[in-house]
Protein backbone atom coordinates (compact mmCIF):
# COMPACT_ATOMS: atom_id res chain seq x y z
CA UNK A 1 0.00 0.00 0.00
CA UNK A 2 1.19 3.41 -0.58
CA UNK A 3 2.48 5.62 2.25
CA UNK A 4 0.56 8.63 1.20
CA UNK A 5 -2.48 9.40 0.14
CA UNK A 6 -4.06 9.21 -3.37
CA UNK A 7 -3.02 12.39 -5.40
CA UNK A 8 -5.40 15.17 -5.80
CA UNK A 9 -5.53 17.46 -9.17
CA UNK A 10 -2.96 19.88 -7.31
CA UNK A 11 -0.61 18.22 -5.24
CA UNK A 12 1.07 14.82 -4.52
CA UNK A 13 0.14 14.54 -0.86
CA UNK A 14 -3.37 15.84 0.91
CA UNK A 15 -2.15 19.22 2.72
CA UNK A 16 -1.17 18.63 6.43
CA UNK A 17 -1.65 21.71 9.14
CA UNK A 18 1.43 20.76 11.73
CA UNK A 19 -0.27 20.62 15.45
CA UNK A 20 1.34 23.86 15.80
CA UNK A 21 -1.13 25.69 13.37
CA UNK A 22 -0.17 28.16 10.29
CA UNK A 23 1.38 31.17 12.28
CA UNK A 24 3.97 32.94 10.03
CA UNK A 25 3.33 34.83 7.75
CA UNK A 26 5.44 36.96 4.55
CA UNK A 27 7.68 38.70 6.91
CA UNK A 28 8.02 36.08 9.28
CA UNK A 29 9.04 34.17 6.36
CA UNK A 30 11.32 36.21 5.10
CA UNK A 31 12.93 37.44 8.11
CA UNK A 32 13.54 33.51 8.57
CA UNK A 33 15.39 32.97 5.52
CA UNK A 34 17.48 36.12 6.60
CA UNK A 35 18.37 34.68 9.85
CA UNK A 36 19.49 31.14 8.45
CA UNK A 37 21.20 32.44 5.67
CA UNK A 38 23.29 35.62 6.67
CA UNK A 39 26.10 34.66 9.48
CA UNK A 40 29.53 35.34 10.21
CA UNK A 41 30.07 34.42 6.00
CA UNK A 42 30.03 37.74 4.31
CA UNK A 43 32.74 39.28 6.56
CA UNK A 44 34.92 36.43 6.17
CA UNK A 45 35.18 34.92 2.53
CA UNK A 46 34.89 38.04 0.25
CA UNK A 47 39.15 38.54 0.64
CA UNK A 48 39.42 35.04 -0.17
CA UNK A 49 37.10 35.26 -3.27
CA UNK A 50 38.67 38.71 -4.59
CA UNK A 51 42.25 36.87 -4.29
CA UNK A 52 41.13 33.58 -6.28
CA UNK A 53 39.50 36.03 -9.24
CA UNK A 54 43.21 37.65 -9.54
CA UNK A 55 41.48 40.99 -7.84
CA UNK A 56 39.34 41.99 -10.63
CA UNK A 57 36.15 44.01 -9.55
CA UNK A 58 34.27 42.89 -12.71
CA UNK A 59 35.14 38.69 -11.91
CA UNK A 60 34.68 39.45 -7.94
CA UNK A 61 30.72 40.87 -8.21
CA UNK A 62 30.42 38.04 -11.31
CA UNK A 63 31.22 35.45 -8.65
CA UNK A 64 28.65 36.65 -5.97
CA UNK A 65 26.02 36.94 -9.54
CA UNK A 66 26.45 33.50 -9.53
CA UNK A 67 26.05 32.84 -5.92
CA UNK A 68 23.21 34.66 -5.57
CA UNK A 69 21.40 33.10 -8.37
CA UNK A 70 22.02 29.54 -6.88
CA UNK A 71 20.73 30.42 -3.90
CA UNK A 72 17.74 32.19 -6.19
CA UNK A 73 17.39 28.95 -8.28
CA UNK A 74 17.52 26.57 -5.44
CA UNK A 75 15.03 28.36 -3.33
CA UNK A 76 12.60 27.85 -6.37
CA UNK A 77 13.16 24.74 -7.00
CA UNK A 78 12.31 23.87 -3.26
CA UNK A 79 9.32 26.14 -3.40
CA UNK A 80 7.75 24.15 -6.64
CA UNK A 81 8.37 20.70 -4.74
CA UNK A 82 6.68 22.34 -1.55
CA UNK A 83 3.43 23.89 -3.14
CA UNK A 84 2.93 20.05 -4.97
CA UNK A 85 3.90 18.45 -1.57
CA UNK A 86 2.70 21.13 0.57
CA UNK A 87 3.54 19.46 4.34
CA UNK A 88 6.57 20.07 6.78
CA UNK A 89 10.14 18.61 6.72
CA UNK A 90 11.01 19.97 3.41
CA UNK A 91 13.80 17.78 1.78
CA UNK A 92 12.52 14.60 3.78
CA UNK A 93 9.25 14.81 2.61
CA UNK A 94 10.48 15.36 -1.24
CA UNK A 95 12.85 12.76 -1.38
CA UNK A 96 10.34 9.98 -0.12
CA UNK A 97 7.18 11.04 -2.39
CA UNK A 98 9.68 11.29 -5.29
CA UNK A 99 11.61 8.03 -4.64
CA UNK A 100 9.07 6.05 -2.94
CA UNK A 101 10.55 2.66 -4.05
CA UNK A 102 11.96 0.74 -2.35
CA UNK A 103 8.98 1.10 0.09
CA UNK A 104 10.55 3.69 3.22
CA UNK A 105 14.62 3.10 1.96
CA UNK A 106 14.46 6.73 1.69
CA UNK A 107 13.07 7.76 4.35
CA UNK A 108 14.82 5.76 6.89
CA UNK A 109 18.24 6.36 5.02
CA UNK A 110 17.81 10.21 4.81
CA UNK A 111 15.80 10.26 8.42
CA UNK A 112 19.30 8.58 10.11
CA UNK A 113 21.33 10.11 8.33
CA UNK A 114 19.44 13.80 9.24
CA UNK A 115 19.58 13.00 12.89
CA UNK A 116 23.12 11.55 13.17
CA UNK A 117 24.25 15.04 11.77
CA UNK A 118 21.97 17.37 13.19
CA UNK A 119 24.46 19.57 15.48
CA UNK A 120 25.32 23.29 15.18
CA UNK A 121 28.33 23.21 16.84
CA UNK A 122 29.99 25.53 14.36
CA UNK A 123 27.68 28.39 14.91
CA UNK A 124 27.90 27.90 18.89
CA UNK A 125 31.36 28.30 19.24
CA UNK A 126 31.91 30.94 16.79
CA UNK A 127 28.93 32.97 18.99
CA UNK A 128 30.58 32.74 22.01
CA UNK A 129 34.11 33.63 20.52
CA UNK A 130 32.78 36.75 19.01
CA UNK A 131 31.08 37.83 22.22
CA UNK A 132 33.75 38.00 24.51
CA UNK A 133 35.73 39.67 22.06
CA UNK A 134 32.80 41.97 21.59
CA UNK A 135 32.96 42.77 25.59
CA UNK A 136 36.39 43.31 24.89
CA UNK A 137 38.07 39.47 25.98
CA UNK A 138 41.11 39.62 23.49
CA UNK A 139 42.61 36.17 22.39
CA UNK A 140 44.35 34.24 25.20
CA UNK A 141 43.88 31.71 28.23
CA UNK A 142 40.38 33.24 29.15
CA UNK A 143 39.03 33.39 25.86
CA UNK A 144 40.92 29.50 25.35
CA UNK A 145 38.75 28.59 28.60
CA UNK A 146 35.32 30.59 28.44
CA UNK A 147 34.24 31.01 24.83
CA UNK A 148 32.74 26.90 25.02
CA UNK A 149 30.67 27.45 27.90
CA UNK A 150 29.66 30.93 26.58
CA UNK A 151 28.49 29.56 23.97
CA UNK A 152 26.57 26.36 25.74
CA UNK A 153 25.00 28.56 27.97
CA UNK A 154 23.25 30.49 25.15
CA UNK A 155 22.35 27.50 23.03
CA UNK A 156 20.93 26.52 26.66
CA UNK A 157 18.90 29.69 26.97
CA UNK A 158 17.54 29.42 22.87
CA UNK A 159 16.54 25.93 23.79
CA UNK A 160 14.78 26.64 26.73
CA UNK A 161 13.00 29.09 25.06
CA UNK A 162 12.06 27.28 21.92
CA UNK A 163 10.35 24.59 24.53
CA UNK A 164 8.55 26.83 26.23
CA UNK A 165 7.15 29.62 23.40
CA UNK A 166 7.64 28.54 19.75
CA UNK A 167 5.55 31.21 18.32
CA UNK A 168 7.64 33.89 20.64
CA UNK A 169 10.78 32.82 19.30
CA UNK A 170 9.37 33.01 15.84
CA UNK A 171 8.36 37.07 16.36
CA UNK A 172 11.54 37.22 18.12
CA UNK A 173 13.57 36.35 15.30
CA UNK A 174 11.69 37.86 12.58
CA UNK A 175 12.57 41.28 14.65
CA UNK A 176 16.16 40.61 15.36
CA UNK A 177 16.11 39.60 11.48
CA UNK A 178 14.78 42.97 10.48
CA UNK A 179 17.91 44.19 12.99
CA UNK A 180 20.18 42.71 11.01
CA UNK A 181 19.20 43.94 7.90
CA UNK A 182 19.03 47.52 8.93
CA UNK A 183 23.14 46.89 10.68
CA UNK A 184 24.01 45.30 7.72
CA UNK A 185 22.40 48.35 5.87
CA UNK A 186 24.48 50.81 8.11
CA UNK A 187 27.26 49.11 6.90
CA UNK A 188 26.81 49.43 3.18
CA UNK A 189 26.23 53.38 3.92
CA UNK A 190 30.08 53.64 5.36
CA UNK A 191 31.41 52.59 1.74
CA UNK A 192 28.54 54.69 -0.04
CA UNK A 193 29.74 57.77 2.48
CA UNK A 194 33.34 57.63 0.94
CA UNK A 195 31.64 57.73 -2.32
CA UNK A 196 29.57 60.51 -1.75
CA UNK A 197 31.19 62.75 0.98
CA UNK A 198 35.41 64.34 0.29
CA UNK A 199 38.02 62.38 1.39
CA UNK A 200 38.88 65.02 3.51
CA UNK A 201 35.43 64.44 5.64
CA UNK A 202 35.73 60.22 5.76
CA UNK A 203 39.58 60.41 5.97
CA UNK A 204 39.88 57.31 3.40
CA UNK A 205 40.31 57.60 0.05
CA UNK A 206 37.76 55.89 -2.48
CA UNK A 207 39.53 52.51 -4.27
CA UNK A 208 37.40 51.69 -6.34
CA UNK A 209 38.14 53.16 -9.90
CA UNK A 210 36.64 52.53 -12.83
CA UNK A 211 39.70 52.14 -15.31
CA UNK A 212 40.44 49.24 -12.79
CA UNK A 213 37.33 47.52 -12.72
CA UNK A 214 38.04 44.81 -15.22
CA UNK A 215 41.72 44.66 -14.53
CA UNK A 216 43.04 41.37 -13.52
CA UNK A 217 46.23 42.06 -11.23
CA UNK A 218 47.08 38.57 -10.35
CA UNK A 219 46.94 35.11 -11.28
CA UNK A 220 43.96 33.23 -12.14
CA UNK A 221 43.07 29.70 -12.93
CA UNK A 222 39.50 27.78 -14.02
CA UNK A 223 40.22 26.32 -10.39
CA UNK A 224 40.59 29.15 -8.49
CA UNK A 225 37.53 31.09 -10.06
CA UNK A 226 35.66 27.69 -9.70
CA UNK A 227 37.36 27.69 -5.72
CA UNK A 228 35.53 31.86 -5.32
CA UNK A 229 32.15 30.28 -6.70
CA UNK A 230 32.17 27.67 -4.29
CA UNK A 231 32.84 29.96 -1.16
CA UNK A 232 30.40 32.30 -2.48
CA UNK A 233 27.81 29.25 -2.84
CA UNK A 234 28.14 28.17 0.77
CA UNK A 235 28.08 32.04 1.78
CA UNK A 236 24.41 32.17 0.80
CA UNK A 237 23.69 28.18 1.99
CA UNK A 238 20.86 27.72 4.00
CA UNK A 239 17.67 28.52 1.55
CA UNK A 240 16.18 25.40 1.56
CA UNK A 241 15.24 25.00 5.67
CA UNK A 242 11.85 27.13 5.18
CA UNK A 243 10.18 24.38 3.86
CA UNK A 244 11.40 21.92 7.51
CA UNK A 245 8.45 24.31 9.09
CA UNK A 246 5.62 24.62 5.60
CA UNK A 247 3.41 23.32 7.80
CA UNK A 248 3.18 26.42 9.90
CA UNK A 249 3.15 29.40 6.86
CA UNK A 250 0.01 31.20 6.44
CA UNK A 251 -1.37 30.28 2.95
CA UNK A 252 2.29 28.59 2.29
CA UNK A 253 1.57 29.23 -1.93
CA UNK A 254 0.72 32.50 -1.77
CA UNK A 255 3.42 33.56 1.46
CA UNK A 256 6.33 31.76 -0.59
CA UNK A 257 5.65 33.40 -3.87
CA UNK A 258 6.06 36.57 -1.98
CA UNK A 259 8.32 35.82 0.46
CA UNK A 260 10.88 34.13 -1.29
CA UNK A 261 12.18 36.05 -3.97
CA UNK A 262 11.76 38.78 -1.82
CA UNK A 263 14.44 37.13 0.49
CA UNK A 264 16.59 36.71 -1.78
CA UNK A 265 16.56 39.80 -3.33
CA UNK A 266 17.49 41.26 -0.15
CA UNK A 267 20.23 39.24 1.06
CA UNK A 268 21.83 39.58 -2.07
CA UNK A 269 21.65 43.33 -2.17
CA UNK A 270 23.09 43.68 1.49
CA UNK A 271 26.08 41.14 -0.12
CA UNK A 272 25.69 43.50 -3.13
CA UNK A 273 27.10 46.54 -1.17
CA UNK A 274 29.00 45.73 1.62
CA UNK A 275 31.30 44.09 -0.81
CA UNK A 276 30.73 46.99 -2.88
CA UNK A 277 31.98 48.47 0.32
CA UNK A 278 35.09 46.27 0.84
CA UNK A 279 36.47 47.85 -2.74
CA UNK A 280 35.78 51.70 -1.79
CA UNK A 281 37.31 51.34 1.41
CA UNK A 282 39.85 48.89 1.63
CA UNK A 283 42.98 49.14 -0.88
CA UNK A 284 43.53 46.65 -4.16
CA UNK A 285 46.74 45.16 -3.03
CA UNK A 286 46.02 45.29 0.87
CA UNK A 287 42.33 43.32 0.28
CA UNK A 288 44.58 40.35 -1.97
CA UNK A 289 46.46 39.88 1.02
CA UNK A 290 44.14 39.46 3.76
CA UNK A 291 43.66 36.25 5.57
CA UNK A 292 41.88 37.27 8.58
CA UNK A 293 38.15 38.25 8.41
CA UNK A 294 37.99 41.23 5.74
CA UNK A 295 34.89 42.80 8.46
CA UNK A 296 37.86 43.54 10.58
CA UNK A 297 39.68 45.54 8.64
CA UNK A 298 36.97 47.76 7.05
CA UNK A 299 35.77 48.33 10.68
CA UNK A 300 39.39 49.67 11.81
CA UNK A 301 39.66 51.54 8.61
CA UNK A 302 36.39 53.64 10.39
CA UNK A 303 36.80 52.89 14.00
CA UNK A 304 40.09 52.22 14.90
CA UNK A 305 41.94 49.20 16.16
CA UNK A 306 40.34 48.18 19.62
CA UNK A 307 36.61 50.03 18.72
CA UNK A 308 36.52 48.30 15.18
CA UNK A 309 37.16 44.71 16.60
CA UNK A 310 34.86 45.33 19.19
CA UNK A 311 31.98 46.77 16.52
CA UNK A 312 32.32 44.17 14.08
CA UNK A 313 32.76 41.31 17.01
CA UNK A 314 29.44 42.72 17.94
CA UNK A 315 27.74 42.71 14.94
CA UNK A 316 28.76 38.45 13.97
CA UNK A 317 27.43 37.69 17.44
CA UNK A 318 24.30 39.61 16.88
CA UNK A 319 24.31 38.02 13.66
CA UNK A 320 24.99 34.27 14.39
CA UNK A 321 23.11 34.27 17.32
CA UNK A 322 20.11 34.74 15.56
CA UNK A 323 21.29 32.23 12.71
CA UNK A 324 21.52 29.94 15.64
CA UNK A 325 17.74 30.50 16.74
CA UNK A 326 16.52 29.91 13.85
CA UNK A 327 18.54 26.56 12.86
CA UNK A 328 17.48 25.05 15.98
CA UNK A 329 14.44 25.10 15.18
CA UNK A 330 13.91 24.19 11.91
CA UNK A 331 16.55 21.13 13.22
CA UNK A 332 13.46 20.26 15.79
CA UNK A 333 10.99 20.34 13.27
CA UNK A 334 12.72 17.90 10.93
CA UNK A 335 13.56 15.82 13.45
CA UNK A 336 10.05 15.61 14.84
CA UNK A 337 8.73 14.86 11.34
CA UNK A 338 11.50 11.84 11.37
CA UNK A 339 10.83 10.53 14.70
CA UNK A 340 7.01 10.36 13.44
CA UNK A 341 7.77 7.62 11.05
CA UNK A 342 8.33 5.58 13.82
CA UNK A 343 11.37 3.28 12.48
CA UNK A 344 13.81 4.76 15.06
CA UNK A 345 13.69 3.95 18.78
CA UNK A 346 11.66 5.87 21.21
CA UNK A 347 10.08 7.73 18.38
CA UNK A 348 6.51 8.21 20.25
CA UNK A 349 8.35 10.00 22.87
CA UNK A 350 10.59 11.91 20.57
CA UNK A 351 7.64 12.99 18.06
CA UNK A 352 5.80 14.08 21.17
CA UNK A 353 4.97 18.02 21.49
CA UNK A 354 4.98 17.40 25.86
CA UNK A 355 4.79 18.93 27.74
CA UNK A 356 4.60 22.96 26.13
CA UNK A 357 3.48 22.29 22.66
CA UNK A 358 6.71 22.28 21.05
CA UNK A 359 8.80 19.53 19.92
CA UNK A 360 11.05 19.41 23.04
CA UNK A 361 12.46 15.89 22.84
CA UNK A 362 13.50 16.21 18.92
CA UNK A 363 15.17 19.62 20.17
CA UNK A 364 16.75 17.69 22.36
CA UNK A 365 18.35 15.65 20.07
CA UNK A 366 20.61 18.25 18.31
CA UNK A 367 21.10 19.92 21.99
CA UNK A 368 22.85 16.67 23.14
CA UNK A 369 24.62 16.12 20.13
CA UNK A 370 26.25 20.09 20.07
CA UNK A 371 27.09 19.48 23.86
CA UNK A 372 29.10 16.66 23.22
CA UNK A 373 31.42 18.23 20.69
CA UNK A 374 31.57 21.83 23.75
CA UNK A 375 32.58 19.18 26.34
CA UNK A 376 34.42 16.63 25.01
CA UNK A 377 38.02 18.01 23.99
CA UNK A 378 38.14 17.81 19.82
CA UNK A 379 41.05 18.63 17.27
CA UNK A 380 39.77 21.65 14.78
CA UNK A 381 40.51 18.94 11.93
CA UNK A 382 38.22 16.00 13.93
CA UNK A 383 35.69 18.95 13.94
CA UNK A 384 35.91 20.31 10.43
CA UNK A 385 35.87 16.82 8.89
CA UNK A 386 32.06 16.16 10.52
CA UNK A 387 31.33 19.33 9.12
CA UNK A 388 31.96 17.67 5.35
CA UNK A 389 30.85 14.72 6.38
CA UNK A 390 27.63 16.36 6.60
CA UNK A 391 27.59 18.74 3.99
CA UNK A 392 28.86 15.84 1.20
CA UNK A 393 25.81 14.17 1.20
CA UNK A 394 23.55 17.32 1.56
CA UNK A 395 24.36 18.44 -1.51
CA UNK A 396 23.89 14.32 -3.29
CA UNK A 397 20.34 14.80 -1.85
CA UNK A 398 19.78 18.09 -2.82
CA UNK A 399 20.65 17.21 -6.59
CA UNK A 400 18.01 13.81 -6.18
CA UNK A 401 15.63 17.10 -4.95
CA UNK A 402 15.87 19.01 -8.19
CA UNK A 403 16.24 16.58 -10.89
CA UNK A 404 12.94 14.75 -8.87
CA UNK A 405 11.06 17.98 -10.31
CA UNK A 406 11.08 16.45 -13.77
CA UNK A 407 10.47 13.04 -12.84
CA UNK A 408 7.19 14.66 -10.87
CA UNK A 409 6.27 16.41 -14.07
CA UNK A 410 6.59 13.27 -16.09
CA UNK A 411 4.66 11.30 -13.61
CA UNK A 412 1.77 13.57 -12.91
CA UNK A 413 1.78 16.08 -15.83
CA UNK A 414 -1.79 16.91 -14.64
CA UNK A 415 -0.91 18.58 -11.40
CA UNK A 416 -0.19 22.16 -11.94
CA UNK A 417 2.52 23.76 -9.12
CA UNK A 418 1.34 26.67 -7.63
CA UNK A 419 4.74 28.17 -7.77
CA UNK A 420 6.95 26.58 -10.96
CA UNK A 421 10.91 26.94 -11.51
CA UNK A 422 12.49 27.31 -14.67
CA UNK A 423 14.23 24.46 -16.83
CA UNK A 424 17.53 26.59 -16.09
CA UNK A 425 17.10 26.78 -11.87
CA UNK A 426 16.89 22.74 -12.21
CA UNK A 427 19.49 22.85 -14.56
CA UNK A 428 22.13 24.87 -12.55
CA UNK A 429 21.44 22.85 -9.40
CA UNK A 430 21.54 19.28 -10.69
CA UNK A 431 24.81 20.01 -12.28
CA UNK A 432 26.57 21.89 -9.34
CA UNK A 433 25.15 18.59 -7.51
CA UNK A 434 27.19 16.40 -9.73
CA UNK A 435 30.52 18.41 -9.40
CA UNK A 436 29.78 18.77 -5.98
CA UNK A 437 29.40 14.39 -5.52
CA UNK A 438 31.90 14.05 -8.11
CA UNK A 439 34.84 16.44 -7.13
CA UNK A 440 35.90 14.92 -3.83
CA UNK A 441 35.76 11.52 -5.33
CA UNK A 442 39.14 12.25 -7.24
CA UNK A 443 40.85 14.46 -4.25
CA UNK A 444 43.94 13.08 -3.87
CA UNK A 445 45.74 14.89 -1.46
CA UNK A 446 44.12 15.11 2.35
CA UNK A 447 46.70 18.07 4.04
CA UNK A 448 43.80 19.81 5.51
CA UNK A 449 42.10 16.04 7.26
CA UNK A 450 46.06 14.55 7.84
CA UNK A 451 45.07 10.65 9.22
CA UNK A 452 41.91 10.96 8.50
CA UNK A 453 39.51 8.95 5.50
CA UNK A 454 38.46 10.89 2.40
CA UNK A 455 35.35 12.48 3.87
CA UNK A 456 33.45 11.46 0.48
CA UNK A 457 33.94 7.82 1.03
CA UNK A 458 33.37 8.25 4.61
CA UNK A 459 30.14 9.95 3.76
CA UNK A 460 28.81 7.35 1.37
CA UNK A 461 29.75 4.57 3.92
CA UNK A 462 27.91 6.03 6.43
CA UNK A 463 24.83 6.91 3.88
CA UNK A 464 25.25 2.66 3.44
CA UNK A 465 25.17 1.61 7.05
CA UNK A 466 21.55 3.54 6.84
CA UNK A 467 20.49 1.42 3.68
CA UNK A 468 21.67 -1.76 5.76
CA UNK A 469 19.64 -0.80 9.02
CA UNK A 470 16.86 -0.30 5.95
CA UNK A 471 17.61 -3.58 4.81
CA UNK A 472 17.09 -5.08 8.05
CA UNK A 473 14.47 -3.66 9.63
CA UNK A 474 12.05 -4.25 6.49
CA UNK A 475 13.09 -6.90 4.39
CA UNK A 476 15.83 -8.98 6.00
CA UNK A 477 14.85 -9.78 9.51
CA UNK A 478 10.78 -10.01 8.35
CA UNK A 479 12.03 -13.15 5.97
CA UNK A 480 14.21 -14.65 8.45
CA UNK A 481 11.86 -14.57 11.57
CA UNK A 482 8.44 -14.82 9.47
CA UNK A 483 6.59 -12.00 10.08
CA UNK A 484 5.56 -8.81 8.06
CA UNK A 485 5.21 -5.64 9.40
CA UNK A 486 2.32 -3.31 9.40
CA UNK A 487 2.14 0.13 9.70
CA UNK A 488 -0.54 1.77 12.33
CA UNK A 489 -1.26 5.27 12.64
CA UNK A 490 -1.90 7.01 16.25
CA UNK A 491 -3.59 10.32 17.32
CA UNK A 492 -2.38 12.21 20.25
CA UNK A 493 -3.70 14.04 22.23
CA UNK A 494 -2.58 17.29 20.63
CA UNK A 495 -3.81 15.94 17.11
CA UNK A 496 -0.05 14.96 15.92
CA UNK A 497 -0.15 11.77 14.12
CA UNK A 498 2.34 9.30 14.35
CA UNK A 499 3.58 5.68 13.11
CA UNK A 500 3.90 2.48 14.80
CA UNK A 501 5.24 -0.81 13.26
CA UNK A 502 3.85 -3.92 14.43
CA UNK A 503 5.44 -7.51 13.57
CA UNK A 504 2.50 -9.60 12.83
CA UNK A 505 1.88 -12.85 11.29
CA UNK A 506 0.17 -13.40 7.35
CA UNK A 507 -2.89 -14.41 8.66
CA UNK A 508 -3.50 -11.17 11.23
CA UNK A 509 -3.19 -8.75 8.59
CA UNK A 510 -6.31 -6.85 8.15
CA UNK A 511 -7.16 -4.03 5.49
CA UNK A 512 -6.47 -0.96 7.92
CA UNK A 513 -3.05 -1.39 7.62
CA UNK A 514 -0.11 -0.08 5.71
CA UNK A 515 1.63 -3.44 4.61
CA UNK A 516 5.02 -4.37 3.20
């Protein structure tokens, strides 16, 4: 029997209201997208991208074009898939109504898989780094020794809070996103003032000429432009967790027509000028030789040594912090739509929305995972490597995602998608998929991992492991012990439906149940 129900004439699955009801709407949305997208990134990478273009102005905004429309084209990719399959836990639920054979391989495989990796450790520690050196904690034993349990005891307090008041942490975070957009804002105007005002009122000179723009200075390779794209690609990462929480947007067609192009259109014009503002205010020859975070220097180029570090320090904790908010909980939602399927252990209690309404054991899942990697004493490489571990396969399933368009459009060429993307958004993101699987496969070298497996390989024998659990959970074990299982859906007492296997013989199958 099928998993879902039979389609309608404009979607794959029946519509499913989340037990926490539609709450958000357009700017809710939006400010959401802002939150998980925009994080320490843009004052970090843009140095490293103008040096791999050969510091050409022309190749340097042509890189963050091309970012910006991936991020575009992905986002609208995910938003056709979500108004056909129009239910919570975004690129869980499209895999397994697009590949639904073999019967609940992909969901188990991609539901593991999702909760193995589903930490934020990165964001943690870099929060509580930047916030002691934004109260003015410079680099040394104290920082060495407090920024962990800084940062624990805010992913602590974000936790708590998501447990107690979901929809308060959502109009939390939409106005902490509209924060960010007017700082970030505030920071385009200090390279427009240089444009605008004399020299002799900023004090720095404008370096940004236009007989320069398309001037290449230094060298450049096909794999160091393709190296700027790639930075600039995970810069603007993060697009695709609205649809984890669908279930909860107001009218989620009509919200995400608005809401997401209008996103992106914003994040990519705040990328649009403070880079803009990197090459007014910073020098040619100084920016190609930056290693540090490029933020730092513009701020000292307006501020000063001590007051820039501690403005911009401010400003990534401000930033991440909020990225952190709103990670956790589109983490918990996913997680709760996983633990519903009721193939891992102690998924009833897991799925549950006890005691506050929220998802609080399925937060707790990520929670316990971060805190292991605070306490437990971990080499930066150890760390890093789970990072790819985790981001390898991400972008396999996010290529099954967008090619699965066209195999939903062959299948059902009946249903109409309230919102449709173009032939070249699928395109563009099934092919970056396939250099993305395909490029680590032939990395020979491993300086940056010493001792440690080629994280591809790693990745795919870890996606394996979860096709073997698969294996023998529904077809192995059920032909060895002789039983079959059925599938029984339960109603708590909040509404949430859930799943419960049963191991049952041939002859006490009935026609209620989901068989295999």
């Amino acid at each position: 029997m099928s998993v879902f129900p039979p389609v309608t004439a404009m979607t794959h699955v029946t519509e499913e209201e989340g037990s926490h009801g539609r709450h958000m709407g357009v700017v809710d949305v939006v400010m959401m997208i802002v939150q998980r997208i925009i994080g320490s990134g843009i004052f970090a990478v843009s140095s490293m991208i103008y040096r791999d273009v050969g510091g050409s102005p022309f190749l340097f905004f042509l890189v963050w074009a091309i970012s910006g429309y991936s991020s575009y084209a992905g986002l609208m990719c995910f938003s056709e898939l979500g108004s056909v399959i129009p239910r919570s836990g975004g690129l869980k639920v499209f895999l397994q109504v697009i590949y639904n054979k073999p019967y609940m391989m992909m969901n188990v495989v991609f539901g593991i898989f999702i909760v193995i990796f589903g930490s934020i450790i990165a964001n943690v520690m870099i929060f509580g780094e930047y916030l002691l050196y934004a109260l003015g904690y410079p680099d040394g034993e104290f920082m060495d020794a407090w920024y962990k349990p800084v940062g624990f005891a805010f992913l602590t307090i974000v936790c708590l809070m998501l447990i107690v008041s979901t929809k308060f942490v959502v109009k939390l975070q939409t106005i902490t996103g509209i924060l960010k957009v007017i700082l970030l804002a505030a920071v385009s105007l200090m390279g427009l003032s240089v444009l605008i005002l004399p020299s002799s009122v900023t004090k720095i000179p404008n370096n940004l000429h236009p007989d320069d723009f398309f001037k290449i200075k230094t060298q450049i390779t096909l794999a160091s432009f393709t190296s700027a794209i790639l930075k600039g690609i995970f810069s603007l990462n993060g697009w695709h967790t609205i649809h984890n929480v669908l279930g909860e947007i107001k009218d989620p067609v009509k919200t995400m027509k608005i809401a997401a192009p209008l996103a992106i259109l914003l994040i990519n014009l705040c990328y649009f000028l403070i880079n803009l503002t990197y090459l007014i205010v910073i020098p040619s020859d100084e920016l190609l030789e930056i290693d540090e975070m490029v933020g730092l220097v513009l701020f000292e180029k307006f501020f000063g040594d001590s007051f820039g570090k501690i403005v911009l320090s401010s400003l990534i904790a401000f930033s991440v912090g909020g990225n952190i908010v709103t990670v956790l909980y589109h983490i918990s939602r996913m997680n709760q739509e996983i633990f519903r399927e009721g193939f891992l252990p102690f998924s009833k209690t897991f799925a549950s929305n006890w005691p506050f309404g929220s998802p609080s054991f399925a937060l707790l899942v990520p929670f316990f995972i971060t805190s292991i990697f605070l306490v437990i004493p971990t080499d930066s490489n150890v760390f890093n490597y789970t990072i790819n571990l985790e981001s390898y396969p991400t972008q396999i399933f996010f290529g099954m995602a967008c090619f699965g368009i066209l195999l939903l459009r062959k299948r059902s060429p009946h249903i109409i998608p309230g919102i449709r993307a173009s032939y070249m958004d699928i395109g563009f993101m099934v092919l970056f998929s396939i250099f993305m699987f395909t490029g680590p496969l032939f990395k020979t070298d491993n300086k940056e991992f010493n001792g440690l497996p080629n994280y591809a390989y790693t990745s795919i024998f870890i996606l394996l492991l979860c096709i073997l659990y698969w294996s023998l959970m529904f077809k192995i074990l059920p032909h060895l012990f002789k039983y079959k299982l059925v599938k029984e859906t339960h109603t708590l007492t909040d509404g949430l439906t859930i799943s419960k296997w049963r191991h049952v013989s041939d002859s006490d199958i009935g026609g209620s149940y989901d068989e295999i």
